[in-house]
PDB file of N, CA and C in Angstrom:
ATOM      1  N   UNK A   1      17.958  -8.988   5.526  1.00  0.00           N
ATOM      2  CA  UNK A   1      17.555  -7.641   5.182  1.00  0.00           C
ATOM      3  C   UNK A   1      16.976  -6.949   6.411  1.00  0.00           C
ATOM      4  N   UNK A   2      17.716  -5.866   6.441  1.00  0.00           N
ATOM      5  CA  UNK A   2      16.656  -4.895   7.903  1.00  0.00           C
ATOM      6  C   UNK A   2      15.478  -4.226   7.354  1.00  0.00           C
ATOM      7  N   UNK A   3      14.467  -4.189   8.406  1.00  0.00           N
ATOM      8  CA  UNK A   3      13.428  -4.358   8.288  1.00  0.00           C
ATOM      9  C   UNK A   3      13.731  -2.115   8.545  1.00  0.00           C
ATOM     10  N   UNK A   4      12.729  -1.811   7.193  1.00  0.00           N
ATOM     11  CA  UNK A   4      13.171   0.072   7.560  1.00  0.00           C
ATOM     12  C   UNK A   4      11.232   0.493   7.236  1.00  0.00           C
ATOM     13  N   UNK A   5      10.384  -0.363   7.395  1.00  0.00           N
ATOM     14  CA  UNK A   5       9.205  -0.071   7.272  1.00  0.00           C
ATOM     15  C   UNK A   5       8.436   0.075   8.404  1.00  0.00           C
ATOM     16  N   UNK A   6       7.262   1.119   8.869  1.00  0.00           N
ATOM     17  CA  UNK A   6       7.001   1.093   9.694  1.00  0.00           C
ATOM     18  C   UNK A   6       5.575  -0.208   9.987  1.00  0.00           C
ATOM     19  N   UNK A   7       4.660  -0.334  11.001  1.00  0.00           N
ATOM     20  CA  UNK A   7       3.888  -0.925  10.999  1.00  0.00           C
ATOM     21  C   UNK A   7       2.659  -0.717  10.180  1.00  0.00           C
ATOM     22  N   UNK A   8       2.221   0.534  10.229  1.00  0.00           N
ATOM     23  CA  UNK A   8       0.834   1.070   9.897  1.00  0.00           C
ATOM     24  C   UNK A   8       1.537   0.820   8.023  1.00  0.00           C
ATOM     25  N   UNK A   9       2.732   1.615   7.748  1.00  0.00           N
ATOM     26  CA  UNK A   9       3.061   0.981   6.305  1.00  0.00           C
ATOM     27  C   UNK A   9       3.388  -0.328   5.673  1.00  0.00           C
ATOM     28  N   UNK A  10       3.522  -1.096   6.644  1.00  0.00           N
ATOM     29  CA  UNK A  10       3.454  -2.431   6.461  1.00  0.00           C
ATOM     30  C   UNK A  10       2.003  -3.017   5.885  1.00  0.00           C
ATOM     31  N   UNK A  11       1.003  -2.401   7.206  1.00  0.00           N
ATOM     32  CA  UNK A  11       0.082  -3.445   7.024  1.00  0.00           C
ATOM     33  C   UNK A  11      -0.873  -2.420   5.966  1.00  0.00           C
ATOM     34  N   UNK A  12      -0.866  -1.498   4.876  1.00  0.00           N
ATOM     35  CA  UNK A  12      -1.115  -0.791   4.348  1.00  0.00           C
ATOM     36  C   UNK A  12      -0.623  -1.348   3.019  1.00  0.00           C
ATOM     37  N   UNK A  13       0.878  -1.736   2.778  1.00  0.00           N
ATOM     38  CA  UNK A  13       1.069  -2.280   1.709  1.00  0.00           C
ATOM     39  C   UNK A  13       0.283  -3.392   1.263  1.00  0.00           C
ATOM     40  N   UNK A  14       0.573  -4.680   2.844  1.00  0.00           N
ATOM     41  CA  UNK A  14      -0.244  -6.302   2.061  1.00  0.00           C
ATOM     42  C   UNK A  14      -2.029  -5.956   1.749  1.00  0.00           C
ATOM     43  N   UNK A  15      -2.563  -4.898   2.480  1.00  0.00           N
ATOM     44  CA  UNK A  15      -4.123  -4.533   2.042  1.00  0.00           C
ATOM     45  C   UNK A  15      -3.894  -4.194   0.527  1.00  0.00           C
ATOM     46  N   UNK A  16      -2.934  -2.929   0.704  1.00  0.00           N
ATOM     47  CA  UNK A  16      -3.215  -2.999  -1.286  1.00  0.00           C
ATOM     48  C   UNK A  16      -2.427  -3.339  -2.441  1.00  0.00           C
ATOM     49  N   UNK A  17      -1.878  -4.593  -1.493  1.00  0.00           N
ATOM     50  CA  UNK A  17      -0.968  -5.674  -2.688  1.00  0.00           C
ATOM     51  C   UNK A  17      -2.330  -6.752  -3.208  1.00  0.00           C
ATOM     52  N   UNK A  18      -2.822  -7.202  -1.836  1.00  0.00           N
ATOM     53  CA  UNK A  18      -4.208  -8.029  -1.779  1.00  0.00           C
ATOM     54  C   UNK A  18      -5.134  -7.417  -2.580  1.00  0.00           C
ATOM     55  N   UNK A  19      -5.634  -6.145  -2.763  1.00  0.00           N
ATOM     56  CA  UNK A  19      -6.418  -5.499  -3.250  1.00  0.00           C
ATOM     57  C   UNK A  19      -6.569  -5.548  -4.849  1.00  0.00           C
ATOM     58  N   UNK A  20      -5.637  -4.983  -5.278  1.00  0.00           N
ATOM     59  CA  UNK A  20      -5.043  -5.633  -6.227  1.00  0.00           C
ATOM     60  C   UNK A  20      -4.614  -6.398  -7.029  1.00  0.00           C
ATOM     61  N   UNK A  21      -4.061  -7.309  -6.235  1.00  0.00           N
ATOM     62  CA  UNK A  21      -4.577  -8.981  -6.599  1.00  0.00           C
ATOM     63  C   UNK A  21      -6.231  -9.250  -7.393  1.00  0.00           C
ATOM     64  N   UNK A  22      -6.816  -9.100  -6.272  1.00  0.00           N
ATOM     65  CA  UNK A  22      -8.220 -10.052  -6.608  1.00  0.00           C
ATOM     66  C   UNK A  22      -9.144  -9.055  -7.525  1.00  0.00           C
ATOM     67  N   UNK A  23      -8.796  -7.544  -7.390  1.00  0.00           N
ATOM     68  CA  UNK A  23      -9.672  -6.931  -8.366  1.00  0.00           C
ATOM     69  C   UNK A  23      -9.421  -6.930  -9.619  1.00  0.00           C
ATOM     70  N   UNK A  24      -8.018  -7.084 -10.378  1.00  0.00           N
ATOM     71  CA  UNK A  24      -7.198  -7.305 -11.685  1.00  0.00           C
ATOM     72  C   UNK A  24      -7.508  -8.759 -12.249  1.00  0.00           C
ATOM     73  N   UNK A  25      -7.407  -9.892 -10.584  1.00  0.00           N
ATOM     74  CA  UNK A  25      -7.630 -11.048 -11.492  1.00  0.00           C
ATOM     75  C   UNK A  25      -9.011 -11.614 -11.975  1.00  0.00           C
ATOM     76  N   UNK A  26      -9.911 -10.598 -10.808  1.00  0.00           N
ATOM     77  CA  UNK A  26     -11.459 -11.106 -11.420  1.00  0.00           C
ATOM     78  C   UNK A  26     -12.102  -9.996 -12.473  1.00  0.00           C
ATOM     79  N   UNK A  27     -11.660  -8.726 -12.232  1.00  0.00           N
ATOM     80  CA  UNK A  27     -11.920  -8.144 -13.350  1.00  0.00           C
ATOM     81  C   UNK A  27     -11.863  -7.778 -14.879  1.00  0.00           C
ATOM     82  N   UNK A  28     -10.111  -8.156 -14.810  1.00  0.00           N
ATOM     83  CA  UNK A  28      -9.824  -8.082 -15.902  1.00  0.00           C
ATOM     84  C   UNK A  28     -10.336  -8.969 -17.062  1.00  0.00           C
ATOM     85  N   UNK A  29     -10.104  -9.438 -18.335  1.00  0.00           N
ATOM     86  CA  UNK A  29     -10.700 -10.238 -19.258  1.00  0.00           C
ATOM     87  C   UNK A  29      -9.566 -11.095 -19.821  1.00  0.00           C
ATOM     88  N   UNK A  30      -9.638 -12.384 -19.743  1.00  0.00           N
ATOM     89  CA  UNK A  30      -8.580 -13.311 -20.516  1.00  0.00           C
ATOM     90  C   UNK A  30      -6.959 -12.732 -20.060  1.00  0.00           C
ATOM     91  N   UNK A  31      -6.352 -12.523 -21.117  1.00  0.00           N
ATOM     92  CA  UNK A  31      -4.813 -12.304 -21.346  1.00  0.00           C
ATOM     93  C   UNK A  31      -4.629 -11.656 -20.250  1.00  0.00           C
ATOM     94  N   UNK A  32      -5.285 -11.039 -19.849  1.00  0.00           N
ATOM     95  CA  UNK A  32      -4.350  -9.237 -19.224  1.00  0.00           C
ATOM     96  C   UNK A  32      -4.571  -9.390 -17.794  1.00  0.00           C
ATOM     97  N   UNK A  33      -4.618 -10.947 -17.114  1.00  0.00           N
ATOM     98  CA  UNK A  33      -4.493 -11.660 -15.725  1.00  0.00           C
ATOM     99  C   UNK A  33      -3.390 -10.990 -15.056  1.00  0.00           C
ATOM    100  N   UNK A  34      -2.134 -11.316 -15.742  1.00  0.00           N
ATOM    101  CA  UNK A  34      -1.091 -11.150 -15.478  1.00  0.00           C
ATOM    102  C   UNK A  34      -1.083  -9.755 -14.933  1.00  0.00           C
ATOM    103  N   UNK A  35      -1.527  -8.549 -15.384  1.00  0.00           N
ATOM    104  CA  UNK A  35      -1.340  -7.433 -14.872  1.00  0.00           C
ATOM    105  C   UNK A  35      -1.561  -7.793 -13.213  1.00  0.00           C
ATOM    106  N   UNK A  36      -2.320  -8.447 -12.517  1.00  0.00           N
ATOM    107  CA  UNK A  36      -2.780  -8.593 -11.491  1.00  0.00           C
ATOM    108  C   UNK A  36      -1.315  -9.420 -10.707  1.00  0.00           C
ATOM    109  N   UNK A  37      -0.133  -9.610 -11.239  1.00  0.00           N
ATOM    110  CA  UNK A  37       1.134  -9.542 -10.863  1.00  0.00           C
ATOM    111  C   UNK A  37       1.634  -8.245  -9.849  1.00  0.00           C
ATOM    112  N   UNK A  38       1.310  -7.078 -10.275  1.00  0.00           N
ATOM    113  CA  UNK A  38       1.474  -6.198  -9.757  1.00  0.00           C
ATOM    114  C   UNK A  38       1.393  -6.001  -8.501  1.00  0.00           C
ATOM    115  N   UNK A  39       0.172  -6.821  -8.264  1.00  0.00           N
ATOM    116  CA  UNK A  39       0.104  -6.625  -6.719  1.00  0.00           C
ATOM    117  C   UNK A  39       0.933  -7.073  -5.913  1.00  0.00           C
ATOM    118  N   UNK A  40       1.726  -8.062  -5.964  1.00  0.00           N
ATOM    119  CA  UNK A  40       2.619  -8.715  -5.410  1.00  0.00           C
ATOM    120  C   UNK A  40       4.165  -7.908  -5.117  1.00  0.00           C
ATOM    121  N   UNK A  41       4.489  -6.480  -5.640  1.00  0.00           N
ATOM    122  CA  UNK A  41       5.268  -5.766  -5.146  1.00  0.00           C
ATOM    123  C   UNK A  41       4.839  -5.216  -3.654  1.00  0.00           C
ATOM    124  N   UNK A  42       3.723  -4.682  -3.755  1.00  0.00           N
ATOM    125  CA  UNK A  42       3.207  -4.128  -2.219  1.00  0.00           C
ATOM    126  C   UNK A  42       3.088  -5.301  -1.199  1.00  0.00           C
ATOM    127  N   UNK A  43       2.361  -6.613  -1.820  1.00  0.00           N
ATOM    128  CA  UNK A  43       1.988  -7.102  -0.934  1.00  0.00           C
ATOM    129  C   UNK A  43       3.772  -7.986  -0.582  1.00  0.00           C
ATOM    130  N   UNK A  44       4.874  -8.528  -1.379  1.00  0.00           N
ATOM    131  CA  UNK A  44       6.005  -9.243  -0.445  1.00  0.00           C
ATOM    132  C   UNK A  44       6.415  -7.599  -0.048  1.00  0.00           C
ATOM    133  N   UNK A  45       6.833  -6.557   0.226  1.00  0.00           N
ATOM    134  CA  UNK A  45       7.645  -5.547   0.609  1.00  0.00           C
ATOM    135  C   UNK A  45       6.713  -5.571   1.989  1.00  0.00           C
ATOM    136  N   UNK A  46       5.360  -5.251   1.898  1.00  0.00           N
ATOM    137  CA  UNK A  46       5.001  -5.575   3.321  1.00  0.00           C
ATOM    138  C   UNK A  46       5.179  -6.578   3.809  1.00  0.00           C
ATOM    139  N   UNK A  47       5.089  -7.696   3.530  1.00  0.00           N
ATOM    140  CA  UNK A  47       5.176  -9.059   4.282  1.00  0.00           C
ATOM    141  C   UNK A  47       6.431  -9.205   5.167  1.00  0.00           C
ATOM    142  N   UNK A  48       7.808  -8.409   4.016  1.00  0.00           N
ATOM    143  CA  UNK A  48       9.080  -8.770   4.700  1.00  0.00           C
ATOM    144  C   UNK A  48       9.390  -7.361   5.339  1.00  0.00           C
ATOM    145  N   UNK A  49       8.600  -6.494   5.043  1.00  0.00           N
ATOM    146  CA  UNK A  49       8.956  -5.413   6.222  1.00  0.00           C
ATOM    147  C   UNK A  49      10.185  -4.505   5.538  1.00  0.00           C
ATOM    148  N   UNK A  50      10.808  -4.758   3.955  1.00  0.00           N
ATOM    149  CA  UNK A  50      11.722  -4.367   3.588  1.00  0.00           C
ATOM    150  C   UNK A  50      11.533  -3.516   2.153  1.00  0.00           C
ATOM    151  N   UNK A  51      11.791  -2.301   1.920  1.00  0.00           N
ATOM    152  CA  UNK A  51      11.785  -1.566   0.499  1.00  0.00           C
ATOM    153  C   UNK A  51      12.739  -1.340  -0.079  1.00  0.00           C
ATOM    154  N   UNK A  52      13.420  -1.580  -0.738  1.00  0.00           N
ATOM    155  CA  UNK A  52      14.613  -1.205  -1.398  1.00  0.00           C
ATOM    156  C   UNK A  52      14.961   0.430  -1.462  1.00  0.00           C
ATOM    157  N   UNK A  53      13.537   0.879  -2.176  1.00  0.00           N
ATOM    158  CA  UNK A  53      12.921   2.033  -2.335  1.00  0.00           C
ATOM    159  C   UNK A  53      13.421   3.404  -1.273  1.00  0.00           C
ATOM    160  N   UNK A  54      13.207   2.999  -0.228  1.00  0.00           N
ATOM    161  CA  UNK A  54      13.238   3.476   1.541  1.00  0.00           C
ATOM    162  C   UNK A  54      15.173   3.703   1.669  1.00  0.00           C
ATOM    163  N   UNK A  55      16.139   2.987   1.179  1.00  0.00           N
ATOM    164  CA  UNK A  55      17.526   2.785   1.332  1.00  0.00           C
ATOM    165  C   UNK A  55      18.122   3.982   0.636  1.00  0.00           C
TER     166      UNK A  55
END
């Protein structure tokens, strides 16, 4: 996959894929963990530098 993301949007996504992550999974209550899935769109699209989105 070519990489069509810039840097500053790169490292902007894994901050608020991460962000996301840990505030959903410690905040939330029981069941609704899973929402804290979410974060994991921002944070692999930054990691691999690739958006579908962007094409």
């Amino acid at each position: 996959m070519p990489v069509n993301e810039g840097t500053a949007d790169r490292i902007l996504r894994v901050i608020v894929g991460l962000a996301i992550i840990i505030v959903l999974a410690v905040f939330l209550p029981g069941a609704e963990k899973w929402w804290a899935l979410v974060g994991l769109v921002p944070l692999i699209t930054g990691l691999t530098g690739f958006c579908a989105l962007y094409t």
